[in-house]
PDB file of N, CA and C in Angstrom:
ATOM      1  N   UNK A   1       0.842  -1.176   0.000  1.00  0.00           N
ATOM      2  CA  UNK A   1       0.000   0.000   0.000  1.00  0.00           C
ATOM      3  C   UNK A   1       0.889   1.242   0.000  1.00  0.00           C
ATOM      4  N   UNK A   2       0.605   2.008  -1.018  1.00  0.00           N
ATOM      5  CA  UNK A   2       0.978   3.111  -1.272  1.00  0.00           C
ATOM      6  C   UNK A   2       0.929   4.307  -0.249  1.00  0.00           C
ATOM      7  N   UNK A   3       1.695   5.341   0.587  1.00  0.00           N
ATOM      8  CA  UNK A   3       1.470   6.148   1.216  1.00  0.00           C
ATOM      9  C   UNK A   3       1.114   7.670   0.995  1.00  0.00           C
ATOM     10  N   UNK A   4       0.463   8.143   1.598  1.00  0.00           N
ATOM     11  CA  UNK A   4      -0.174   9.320   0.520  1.00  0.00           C
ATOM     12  C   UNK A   4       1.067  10.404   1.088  1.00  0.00           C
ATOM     13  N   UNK A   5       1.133  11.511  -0.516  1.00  0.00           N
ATOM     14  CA  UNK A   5       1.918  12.598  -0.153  1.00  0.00           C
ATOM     15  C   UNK A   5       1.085  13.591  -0.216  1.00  0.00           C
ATOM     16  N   UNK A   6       1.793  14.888  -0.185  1.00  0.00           N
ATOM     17  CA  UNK A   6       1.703  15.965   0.016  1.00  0.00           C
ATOM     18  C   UNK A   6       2.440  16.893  -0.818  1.00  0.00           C
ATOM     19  N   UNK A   7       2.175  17.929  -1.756  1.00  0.00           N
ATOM     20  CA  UNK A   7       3.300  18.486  -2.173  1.00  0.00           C
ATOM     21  C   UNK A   7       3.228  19.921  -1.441  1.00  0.00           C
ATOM     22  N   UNK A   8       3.877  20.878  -1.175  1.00  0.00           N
ATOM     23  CA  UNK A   8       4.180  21.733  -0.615  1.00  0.00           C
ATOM     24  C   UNK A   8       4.680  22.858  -1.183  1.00  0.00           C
ATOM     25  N   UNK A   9       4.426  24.366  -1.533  1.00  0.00           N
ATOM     26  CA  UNK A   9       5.245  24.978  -2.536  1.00  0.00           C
ATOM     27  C   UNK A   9       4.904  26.121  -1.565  1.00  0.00           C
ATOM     28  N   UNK A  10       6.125  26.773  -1.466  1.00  0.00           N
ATOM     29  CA  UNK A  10       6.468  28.119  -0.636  1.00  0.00           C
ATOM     30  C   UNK A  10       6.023  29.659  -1.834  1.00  0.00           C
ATOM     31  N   UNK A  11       5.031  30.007  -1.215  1.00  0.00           N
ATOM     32  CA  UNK A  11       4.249  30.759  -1.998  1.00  0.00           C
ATOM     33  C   UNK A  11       4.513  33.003  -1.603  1.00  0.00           C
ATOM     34  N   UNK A  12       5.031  32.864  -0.467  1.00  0.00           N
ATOM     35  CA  UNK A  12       5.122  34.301   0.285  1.00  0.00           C
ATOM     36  C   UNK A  12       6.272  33.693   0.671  1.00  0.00           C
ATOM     37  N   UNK A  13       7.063  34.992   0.841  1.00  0.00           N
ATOM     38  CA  UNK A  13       8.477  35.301   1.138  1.00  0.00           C
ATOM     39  C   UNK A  13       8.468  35.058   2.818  1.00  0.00           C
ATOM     40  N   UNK A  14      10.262  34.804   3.105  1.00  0.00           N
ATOM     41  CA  UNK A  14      10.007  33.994   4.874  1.00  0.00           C
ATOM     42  C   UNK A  14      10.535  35.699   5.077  1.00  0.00           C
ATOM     43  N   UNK A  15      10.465  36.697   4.571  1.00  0.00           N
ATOM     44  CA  UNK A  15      11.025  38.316   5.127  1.00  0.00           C
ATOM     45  C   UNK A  15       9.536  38.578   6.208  1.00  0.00           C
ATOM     46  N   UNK A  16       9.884  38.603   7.537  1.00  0.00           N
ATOM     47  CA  UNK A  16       8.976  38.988   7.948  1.00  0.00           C
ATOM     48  C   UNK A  16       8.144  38.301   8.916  1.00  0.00           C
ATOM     49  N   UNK A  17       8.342  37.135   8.845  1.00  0.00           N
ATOM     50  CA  UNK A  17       7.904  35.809   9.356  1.00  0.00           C
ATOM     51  C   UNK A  17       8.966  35.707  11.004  1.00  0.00           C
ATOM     52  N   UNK A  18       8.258  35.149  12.122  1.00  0.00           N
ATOM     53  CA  UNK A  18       8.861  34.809  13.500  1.00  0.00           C
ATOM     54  C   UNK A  18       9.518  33.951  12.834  1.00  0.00           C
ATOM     55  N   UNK A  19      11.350  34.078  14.054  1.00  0.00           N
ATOM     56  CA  UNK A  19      12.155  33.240  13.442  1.00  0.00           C
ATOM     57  C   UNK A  19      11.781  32.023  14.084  1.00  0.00           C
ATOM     58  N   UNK A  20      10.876  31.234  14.622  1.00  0.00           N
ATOM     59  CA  UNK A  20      10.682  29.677  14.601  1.00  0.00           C
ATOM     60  C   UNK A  20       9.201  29.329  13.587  1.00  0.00           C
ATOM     61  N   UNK A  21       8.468  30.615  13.117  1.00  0.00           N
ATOM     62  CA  UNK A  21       8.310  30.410  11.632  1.00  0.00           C
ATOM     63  C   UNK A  21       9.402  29.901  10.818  1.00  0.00           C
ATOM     64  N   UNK A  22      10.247  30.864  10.726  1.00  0.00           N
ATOM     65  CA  UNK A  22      11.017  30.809   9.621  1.00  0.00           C
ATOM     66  C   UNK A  22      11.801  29.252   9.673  1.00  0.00           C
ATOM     67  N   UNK A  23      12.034  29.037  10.715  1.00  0.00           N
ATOM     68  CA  UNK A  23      12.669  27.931  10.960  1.00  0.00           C
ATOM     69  C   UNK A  23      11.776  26.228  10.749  1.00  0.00           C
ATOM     70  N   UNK A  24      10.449  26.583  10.647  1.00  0.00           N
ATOM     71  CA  UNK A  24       9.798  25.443  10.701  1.00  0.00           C
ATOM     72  C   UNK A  24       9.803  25.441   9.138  1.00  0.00           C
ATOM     73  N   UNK A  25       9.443  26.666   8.266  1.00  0.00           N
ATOM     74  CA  UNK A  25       9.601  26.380   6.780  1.00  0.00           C
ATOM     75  C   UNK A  25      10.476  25.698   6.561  1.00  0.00           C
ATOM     76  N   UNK A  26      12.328  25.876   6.466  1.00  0.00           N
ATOM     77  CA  UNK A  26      13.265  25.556   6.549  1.00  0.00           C
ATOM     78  C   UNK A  26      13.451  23.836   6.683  1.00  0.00           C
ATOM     79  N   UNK A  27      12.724  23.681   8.096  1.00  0.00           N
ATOM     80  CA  UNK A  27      12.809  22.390   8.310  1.00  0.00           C
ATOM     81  C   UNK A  27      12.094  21.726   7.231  1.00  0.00           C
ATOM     82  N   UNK A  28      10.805  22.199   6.413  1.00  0.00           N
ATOM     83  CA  UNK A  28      10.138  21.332   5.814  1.00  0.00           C
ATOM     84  C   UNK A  28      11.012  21.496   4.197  1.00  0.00           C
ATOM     85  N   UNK A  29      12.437  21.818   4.226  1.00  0.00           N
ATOM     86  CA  UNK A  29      13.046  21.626   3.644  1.00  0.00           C
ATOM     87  C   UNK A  29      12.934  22.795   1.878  1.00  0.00           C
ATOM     88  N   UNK A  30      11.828  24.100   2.580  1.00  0.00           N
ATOM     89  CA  UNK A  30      11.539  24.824   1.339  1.00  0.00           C
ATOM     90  C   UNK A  30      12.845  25.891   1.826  1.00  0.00           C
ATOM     91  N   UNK A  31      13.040  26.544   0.994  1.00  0.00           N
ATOM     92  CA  UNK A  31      14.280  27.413   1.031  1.00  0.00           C
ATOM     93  C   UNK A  31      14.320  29.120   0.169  1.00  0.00           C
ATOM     94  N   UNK A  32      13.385  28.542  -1.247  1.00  0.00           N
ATOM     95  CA  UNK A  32      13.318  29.729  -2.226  1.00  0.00           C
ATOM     96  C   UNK A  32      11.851  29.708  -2.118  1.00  0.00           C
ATOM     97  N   UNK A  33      10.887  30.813  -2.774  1.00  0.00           N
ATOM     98  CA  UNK A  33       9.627  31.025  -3.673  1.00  0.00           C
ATOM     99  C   UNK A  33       9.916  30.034  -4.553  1.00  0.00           C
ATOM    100  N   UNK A  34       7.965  29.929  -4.825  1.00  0.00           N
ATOM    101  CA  UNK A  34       7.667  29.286  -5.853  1.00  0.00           C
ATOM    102  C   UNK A  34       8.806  27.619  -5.696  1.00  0.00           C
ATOM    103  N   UNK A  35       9.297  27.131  -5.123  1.00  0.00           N
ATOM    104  CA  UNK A  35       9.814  25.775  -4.675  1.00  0.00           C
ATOM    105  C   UNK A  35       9.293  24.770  -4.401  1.00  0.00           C
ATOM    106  N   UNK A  36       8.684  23.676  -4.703  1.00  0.00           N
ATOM    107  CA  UNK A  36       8.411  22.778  -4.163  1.00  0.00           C
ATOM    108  C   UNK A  36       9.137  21.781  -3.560  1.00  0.00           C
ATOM    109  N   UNK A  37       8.239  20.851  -2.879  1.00  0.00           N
ATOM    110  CA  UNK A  37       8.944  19.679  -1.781  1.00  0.00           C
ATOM    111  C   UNK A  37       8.104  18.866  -1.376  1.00  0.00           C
ATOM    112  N   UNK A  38       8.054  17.605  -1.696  1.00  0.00           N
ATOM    113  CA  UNK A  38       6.953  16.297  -1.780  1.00  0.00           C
ATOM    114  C   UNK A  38       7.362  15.729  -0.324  1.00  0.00           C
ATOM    115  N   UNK A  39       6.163  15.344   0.591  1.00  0.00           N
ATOM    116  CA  UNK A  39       6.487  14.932   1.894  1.00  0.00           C
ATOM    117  C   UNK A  39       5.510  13.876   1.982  1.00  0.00           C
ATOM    118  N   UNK A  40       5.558  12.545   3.022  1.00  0.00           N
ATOM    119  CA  UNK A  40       4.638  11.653   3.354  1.00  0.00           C
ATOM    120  C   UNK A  40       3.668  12.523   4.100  1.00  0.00           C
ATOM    121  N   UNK A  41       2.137  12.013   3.976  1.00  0.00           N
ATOM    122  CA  UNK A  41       1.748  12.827   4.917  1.00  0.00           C
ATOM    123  C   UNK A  41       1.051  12.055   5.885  1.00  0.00           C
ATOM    124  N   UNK A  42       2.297  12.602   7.198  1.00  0.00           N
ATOM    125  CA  UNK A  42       1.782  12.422   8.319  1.00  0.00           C
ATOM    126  C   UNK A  42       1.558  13.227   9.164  1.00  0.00           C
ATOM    127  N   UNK A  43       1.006  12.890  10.757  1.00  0.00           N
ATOM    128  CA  UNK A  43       0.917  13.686  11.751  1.00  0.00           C
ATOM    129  C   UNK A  43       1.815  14.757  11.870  1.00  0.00           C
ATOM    130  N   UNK A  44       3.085  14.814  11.375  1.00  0.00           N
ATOM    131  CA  UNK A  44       4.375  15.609  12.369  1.00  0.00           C
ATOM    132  C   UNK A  44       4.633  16.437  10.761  1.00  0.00           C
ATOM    133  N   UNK A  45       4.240  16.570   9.631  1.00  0.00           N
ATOM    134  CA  UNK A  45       4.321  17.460   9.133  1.00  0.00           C
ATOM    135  C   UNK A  45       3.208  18.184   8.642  1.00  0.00           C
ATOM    136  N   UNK A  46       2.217  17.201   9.170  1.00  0.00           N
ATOM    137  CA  UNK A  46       0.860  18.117   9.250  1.00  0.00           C
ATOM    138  C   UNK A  46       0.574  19.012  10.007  1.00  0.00           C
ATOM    139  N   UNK A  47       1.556  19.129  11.163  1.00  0.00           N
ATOM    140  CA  UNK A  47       1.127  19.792  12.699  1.00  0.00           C
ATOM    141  C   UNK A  47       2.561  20.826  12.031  1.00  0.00           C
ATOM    142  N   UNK A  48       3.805  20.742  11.259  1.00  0.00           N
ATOM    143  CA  UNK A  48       4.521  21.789  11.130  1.00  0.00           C
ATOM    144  C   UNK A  48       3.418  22.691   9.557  1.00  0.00           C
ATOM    145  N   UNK A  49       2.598  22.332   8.932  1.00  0.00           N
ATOM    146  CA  UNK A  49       1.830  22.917   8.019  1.00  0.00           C
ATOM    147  C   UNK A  49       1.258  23.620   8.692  1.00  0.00           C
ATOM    148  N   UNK A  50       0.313  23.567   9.826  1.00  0.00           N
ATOM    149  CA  UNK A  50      -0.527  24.649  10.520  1.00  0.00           C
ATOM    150  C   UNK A  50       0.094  25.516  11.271  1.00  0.00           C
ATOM    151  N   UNK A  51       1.252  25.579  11.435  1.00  0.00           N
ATOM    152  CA  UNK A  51       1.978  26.578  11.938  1.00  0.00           C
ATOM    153  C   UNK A  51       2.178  27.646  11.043  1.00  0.00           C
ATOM    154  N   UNK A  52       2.608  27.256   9.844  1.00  0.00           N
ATOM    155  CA  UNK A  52       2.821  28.426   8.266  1.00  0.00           C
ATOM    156  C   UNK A  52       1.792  28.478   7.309  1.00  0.00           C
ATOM    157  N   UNK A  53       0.569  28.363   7.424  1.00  0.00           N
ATOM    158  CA  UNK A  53      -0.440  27.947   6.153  1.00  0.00           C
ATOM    159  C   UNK A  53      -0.629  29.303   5.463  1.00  0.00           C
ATOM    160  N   UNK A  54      -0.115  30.295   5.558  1.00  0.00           N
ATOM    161  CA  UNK A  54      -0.470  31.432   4.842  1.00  0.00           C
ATOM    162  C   UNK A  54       0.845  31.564   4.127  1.00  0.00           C
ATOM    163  N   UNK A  55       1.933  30.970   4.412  1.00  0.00           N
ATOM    164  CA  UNK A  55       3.045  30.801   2.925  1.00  0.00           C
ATOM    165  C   UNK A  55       3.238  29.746   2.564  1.00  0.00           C
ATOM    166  N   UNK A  56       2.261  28.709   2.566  1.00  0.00           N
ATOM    167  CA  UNK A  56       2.450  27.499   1.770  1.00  0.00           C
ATOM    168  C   UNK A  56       0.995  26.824   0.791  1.00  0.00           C
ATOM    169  N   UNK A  57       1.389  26.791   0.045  1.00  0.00           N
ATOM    170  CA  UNK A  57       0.381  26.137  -0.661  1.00  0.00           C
ATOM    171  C   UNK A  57       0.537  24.480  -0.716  1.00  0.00           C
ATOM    172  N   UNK A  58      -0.686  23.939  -0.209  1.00  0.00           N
ATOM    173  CA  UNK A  58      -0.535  22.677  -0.117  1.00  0.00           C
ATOM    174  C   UNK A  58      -1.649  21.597  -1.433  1.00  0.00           C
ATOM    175  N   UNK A  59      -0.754  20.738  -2.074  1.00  0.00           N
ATOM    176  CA  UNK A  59      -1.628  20.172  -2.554  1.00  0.00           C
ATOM    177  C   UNK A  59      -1.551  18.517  -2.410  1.00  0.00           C
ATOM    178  N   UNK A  60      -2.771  17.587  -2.664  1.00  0.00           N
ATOM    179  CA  UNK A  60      -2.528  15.904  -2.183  1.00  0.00           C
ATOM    180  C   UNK A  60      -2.002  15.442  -3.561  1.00  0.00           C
ATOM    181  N   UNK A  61      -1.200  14.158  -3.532  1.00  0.00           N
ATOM    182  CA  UNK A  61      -0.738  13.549  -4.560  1.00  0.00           C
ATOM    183  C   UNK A  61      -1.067  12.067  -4.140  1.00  0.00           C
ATOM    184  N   UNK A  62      -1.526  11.502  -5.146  1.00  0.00           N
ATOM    185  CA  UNK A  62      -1.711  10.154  -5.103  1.00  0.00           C
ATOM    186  C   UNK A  62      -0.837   9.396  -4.468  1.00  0.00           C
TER     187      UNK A  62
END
């Protein structure tokens, strides 16, 4: 069985953002705009998504 992802694309700039904002983006491994980054989706990067949801655009992948 296949595990479901997540893709993730950093949509607003981290200028401006608390630095353990900034730091949780980081962790989810986005770095530039417009970037994406495919993640399993589980609990522990679902819970770092609701911390930043206004600079990330999230979409599901099969």
């Amino acid at each position: 069985m296949a595990s479901k992802k997540v893709k993730l694309t950093l949509v607003r700039s981290l200028i401006g953002l608390s630095p353990k904002q900034e730091a949780t983006v980081k962790a989810l491994g986005l770095r530039r705009m417009h970037r994406s980054v495919t993640h399993d989706d589980t609990p522990d990067i679902r819970g770092m998504i609701a911390r930043v949801p206004h600079v990330l655009k999230v979409s599901h992948e099969a």
